[in-house]
PDB file of N, CA and C in Angstrom:
ATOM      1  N   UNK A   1     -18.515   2.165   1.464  1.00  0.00           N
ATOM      2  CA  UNK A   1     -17.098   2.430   1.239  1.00  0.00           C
ATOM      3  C   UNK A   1     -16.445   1.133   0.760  1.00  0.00           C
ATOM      4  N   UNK A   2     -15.552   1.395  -0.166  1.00  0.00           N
ATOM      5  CA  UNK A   2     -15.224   0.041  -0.981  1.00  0.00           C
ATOM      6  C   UNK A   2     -13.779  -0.420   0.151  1.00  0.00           C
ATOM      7  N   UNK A   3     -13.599  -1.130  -0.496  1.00  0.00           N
ATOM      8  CA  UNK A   3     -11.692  -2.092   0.359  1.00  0.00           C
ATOM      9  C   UNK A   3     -11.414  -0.901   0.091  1.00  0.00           C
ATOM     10  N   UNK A   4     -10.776  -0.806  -1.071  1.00  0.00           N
ATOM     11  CA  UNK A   4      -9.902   0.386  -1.489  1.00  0.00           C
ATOM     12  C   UNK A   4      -9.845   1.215  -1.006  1.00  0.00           C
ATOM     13  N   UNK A   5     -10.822   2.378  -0.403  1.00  0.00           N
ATOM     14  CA  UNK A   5     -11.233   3.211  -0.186  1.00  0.00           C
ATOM     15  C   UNK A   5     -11.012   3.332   1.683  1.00  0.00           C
ATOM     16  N   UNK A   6     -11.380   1.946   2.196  1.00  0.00           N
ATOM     17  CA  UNK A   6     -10.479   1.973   3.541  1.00  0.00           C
ATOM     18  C   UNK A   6      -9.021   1.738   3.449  1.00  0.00           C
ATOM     19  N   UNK A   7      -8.627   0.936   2.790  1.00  0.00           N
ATOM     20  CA  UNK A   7      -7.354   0.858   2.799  1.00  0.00           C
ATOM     21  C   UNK A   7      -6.265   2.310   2.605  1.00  0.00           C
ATOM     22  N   UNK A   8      -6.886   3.039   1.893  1.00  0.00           N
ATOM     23  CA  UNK A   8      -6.532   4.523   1.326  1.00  0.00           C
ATOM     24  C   UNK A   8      -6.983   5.219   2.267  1.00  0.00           C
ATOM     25  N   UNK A   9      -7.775   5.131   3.249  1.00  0.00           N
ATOM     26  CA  UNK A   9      -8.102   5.462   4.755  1.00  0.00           C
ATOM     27  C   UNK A   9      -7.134   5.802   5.709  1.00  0.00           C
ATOM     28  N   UNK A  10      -6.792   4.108   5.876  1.00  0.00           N
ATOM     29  CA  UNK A  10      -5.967   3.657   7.357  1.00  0.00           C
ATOM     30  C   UNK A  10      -5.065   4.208   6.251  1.00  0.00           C
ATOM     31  N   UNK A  11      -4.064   4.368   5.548  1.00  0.00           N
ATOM     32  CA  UNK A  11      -2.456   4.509   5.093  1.00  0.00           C
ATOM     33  C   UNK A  11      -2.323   5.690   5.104  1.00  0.00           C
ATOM     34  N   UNK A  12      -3.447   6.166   5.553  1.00  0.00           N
ATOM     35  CA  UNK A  12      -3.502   8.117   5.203  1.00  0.00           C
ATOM     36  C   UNK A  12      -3.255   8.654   6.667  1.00  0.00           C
ATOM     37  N   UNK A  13      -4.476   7.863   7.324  1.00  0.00           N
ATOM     38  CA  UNK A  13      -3.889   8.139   8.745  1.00  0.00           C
ATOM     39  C   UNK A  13      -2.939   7.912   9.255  1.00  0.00           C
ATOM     40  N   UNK A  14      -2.406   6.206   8.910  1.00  0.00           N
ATOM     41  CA  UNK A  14      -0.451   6.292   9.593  1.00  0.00           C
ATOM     42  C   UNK A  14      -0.057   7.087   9.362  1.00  0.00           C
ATOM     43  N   UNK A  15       0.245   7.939   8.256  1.00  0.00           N
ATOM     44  CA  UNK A  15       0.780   8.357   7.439  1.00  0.00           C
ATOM     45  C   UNK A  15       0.671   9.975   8.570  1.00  0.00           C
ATOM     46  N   UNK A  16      -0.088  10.389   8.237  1.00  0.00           N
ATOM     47  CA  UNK A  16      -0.849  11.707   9.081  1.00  0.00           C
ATOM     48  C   UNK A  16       0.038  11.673  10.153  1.00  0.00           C
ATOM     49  N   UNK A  17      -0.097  10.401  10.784  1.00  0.00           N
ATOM     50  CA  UNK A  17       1.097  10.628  12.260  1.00  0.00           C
ATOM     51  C   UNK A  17       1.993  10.803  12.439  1.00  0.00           C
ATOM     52  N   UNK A  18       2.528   9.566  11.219  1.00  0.00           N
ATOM     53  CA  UNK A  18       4.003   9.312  11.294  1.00  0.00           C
ATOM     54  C   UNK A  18       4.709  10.670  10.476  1.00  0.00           C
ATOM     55  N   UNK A  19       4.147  11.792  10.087  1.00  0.00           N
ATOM     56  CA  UNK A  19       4.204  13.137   9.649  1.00  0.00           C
ATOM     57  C   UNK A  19       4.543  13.977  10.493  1.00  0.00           C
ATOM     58  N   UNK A  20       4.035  13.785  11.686  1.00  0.00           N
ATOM     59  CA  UNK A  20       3.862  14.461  12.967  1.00  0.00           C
ATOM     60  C   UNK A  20       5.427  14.264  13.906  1.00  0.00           C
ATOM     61  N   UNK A  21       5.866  13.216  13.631  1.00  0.00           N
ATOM     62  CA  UNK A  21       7.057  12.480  14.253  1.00  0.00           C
ATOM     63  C   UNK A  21       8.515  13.428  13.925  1.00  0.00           C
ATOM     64  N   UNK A  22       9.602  13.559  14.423  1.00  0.00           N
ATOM     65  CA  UNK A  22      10.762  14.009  14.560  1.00  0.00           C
ATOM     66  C   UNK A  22      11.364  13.006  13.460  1.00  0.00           C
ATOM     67  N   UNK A  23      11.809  13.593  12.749  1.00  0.00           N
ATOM     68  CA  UNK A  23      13.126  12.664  11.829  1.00  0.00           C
ATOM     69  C   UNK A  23      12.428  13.080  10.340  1.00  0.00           C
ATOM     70  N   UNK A  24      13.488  12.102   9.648  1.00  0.00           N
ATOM     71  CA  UNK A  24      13.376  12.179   8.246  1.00  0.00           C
ATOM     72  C   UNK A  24      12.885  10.698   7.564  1.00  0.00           C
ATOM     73  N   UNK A  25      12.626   9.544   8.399  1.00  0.00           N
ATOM     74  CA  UNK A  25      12.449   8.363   8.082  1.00  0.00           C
ATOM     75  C   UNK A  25      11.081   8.518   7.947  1.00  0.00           C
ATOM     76  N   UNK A  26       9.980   8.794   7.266  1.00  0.00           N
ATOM     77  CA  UNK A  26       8.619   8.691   7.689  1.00  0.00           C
ATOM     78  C   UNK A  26       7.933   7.867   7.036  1.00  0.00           C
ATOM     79  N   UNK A  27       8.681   7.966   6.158  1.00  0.00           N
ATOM     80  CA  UNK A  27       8.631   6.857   4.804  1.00  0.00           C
ATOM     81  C   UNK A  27       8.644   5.194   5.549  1.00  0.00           C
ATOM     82  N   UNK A  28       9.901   5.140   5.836  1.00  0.00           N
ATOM     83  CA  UNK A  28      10.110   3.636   6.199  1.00  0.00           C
ATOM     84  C   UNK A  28       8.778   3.325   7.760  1.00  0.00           C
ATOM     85  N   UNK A  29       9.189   4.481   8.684  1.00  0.00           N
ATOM     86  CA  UNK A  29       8.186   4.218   9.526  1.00  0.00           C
ATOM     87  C   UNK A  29       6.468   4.007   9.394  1.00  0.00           C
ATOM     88  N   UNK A  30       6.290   4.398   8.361  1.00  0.00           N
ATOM     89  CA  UNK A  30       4.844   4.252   7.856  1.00  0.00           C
ATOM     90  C   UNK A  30       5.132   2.383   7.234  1.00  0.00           C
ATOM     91  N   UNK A  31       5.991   2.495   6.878  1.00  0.00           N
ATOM     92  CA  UNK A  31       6.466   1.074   5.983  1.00  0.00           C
ATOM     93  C   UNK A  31       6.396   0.139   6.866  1.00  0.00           C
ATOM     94  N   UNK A  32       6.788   0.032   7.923  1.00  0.00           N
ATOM     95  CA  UNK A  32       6.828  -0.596   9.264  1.00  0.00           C
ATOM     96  C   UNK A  32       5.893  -1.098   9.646  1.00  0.00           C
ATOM     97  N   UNK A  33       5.184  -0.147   9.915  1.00  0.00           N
ATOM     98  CA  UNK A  33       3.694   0.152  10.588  1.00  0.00           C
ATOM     99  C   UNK A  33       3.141  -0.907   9.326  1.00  0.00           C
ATOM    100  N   UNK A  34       3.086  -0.896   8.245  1.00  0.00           N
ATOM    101  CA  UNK A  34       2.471  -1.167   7.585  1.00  0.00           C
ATOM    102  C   UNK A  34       2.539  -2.666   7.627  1.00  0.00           C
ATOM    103  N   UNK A  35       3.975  -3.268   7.443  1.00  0.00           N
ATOM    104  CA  UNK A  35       4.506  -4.214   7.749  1.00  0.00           C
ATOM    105  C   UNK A  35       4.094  -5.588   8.834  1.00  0.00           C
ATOM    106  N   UNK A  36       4.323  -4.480   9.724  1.00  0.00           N
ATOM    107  CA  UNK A  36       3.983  -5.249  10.878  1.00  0.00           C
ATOM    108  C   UNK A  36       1.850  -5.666  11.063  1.00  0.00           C
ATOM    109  N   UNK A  37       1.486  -5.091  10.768  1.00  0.00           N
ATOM    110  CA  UNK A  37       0.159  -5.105  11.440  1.00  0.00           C
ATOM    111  C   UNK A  37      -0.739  -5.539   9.900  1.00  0.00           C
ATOM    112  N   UNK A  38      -0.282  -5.162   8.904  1.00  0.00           N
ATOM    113  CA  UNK A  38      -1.266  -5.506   7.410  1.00  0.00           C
ATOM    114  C   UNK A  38      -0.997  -6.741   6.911  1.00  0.00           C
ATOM    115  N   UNK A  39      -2.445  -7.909   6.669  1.00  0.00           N
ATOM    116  CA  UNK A  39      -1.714  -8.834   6.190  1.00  0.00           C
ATOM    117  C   UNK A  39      -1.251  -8.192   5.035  1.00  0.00           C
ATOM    118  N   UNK A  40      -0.342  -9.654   4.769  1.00  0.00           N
ATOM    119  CA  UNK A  40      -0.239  -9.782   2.886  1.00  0.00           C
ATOM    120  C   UNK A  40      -1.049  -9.104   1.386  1.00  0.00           C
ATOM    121  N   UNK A  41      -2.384  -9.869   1.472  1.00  0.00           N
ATOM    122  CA  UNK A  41      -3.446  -9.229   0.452  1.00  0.00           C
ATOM    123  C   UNK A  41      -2.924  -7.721   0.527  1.00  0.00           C
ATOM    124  N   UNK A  42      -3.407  -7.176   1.772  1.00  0.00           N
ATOM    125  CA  UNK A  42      -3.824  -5.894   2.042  1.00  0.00           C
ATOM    126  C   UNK A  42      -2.446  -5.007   1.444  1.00  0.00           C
ATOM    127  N   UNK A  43      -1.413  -5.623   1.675  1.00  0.00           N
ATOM    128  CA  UNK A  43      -0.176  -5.218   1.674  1.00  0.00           C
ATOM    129  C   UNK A  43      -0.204  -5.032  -0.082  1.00  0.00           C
ATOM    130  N   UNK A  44      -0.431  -5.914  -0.648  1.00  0.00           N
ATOM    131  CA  UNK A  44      -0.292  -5.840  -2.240  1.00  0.00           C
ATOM    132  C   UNK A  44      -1.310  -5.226  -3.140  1.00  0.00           C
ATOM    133  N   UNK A  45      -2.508  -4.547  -2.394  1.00  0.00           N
ATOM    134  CA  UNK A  45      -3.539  -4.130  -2.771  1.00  0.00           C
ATOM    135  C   UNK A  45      -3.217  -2.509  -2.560  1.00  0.00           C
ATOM    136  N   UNK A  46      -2.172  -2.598  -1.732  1.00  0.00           N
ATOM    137  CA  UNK A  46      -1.764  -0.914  -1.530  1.00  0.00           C
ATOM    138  C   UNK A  46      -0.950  -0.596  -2.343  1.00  0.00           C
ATOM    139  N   UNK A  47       0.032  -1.862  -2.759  1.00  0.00           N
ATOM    140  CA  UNK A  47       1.063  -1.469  -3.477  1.00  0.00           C
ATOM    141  C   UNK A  47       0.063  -0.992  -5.069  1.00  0.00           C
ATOM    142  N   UNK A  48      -0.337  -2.206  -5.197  1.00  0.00           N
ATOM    143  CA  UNK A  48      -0.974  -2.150  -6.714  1.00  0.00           C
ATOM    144  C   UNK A  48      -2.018  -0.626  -6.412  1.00  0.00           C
ATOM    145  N   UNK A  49      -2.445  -0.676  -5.829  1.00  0.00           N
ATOM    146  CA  UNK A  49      -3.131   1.778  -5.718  1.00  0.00           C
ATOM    147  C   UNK A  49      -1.993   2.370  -5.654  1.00  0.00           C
ATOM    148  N   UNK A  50      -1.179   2.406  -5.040  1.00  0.00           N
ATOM    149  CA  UNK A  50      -0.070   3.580  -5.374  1.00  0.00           C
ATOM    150  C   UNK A  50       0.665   3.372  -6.883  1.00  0.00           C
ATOM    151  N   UNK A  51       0.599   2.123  -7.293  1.00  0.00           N
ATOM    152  CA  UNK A  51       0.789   1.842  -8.977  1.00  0.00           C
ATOM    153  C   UNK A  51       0.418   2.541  -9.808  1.00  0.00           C
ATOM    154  N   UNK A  52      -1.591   2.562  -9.266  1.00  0.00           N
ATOM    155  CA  UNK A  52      -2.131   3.347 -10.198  1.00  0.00           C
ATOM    156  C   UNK A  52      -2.131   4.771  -9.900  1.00  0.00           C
ATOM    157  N   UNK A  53      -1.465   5.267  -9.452  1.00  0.00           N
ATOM    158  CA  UNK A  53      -1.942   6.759  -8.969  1.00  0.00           C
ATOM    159  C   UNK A  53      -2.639   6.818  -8.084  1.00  0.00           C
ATOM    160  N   UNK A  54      -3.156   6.126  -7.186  1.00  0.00           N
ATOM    161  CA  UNK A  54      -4.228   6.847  -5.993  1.00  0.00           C
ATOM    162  C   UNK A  54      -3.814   7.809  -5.316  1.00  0.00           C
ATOM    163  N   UNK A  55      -4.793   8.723  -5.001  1.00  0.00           N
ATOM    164  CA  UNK A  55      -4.143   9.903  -4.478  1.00  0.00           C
ATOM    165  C   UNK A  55      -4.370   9.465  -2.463  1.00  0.00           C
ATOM    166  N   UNK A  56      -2.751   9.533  -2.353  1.00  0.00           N
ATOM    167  CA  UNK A  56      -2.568   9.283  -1.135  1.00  0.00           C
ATOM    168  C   UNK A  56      -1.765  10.046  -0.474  1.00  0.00           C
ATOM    169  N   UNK A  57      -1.242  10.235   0.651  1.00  0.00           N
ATOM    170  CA  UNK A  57      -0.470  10.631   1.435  1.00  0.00           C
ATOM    171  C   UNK A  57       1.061  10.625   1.139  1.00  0.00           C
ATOM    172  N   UNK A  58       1.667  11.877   0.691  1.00  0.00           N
ATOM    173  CA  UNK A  58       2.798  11.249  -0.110  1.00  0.00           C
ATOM    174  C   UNK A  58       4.019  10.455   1.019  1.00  0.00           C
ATOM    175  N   UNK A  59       3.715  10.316   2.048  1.00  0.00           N
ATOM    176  CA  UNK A  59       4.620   9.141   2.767  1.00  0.00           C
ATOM    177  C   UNK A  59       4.201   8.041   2.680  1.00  0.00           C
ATOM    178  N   UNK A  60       2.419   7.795   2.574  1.00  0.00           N
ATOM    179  CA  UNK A  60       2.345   6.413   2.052  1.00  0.00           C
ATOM    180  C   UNK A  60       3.124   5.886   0.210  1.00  0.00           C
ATOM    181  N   UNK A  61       3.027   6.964  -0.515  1.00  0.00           N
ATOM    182  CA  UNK A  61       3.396   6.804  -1.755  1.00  0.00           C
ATOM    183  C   UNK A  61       4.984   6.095  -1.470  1.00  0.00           C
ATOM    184  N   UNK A  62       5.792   7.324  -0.725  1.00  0.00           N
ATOM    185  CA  UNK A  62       7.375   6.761  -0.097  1.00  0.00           C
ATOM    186  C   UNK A  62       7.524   5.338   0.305  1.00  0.00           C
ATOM    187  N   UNK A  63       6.224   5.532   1.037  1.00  0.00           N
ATOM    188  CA  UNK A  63       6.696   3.687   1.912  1.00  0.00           C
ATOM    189  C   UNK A  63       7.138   2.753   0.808  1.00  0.00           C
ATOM    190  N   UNK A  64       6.458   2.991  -0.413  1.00  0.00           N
ATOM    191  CA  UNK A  64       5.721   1.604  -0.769  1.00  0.00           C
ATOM    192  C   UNK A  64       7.443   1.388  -1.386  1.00  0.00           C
ATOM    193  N   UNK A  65       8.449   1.817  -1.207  1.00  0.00           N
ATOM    194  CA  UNK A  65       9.522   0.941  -1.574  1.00  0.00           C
ATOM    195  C   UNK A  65      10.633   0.279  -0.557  1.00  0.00           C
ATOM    196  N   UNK A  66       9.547   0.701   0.483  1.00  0.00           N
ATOM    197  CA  UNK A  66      10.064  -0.526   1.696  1.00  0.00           C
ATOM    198  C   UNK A  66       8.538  -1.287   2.477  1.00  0.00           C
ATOM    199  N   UNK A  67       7.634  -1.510   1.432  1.00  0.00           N
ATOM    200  CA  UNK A  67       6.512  -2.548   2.230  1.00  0.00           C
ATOM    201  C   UNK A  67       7.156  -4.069   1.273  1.00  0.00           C
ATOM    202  N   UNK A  68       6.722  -5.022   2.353  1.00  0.00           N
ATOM    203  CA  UNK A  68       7.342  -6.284   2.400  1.00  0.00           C
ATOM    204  C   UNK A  68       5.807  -6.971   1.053  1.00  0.00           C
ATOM    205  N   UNK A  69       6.334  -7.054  -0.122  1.00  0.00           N
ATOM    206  CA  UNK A  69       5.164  -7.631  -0.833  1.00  0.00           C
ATOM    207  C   UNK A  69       5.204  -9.535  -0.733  1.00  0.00           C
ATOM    208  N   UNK A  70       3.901  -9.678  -0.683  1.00  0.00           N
ATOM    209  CA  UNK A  70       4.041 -11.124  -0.708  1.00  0.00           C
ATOM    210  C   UNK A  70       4.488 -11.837  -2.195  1.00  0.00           C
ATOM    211  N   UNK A  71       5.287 -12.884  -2.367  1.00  0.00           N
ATOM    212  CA  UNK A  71       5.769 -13.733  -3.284  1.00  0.00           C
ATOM    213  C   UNK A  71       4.944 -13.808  -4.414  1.00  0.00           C
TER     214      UNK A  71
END
């Protein structure tokens, strides 16, 4: 299994949960999650797959305009 391919993993599963959750924020809360616990790299390696189209979780797709990209 490549990076990619976990990374498109774990964002599927936050994602899966934070689906499961009460509200309408699921977006940012996946963003959070993401935030808090992913370095940097990882953080810009998700952004740049949801760039290209990867087929993901469409709350991970949401997050990605509140994940914190590095400089």
């Amino acid at each position: 299994m490549s990076n990619a391919e976990k990374l498109a993993r774990m964002a599927n599963q936050i994602a899966t949960f934070f689906a499961t959750q009460p509200g309408e924020d699921g977006d940012e809360k996946v963003a959070a999650h993401i935030n808090d616990f992913w370095a940097p790299p990882m953080r810009a390696e998700l952004h740049q797959m949801i760039a290209s189209g990867a087929d993901l979780h469409p709350l991970v797709i949401e997050a990605d305009n509140h994940l914190r990209l590095p400089a």
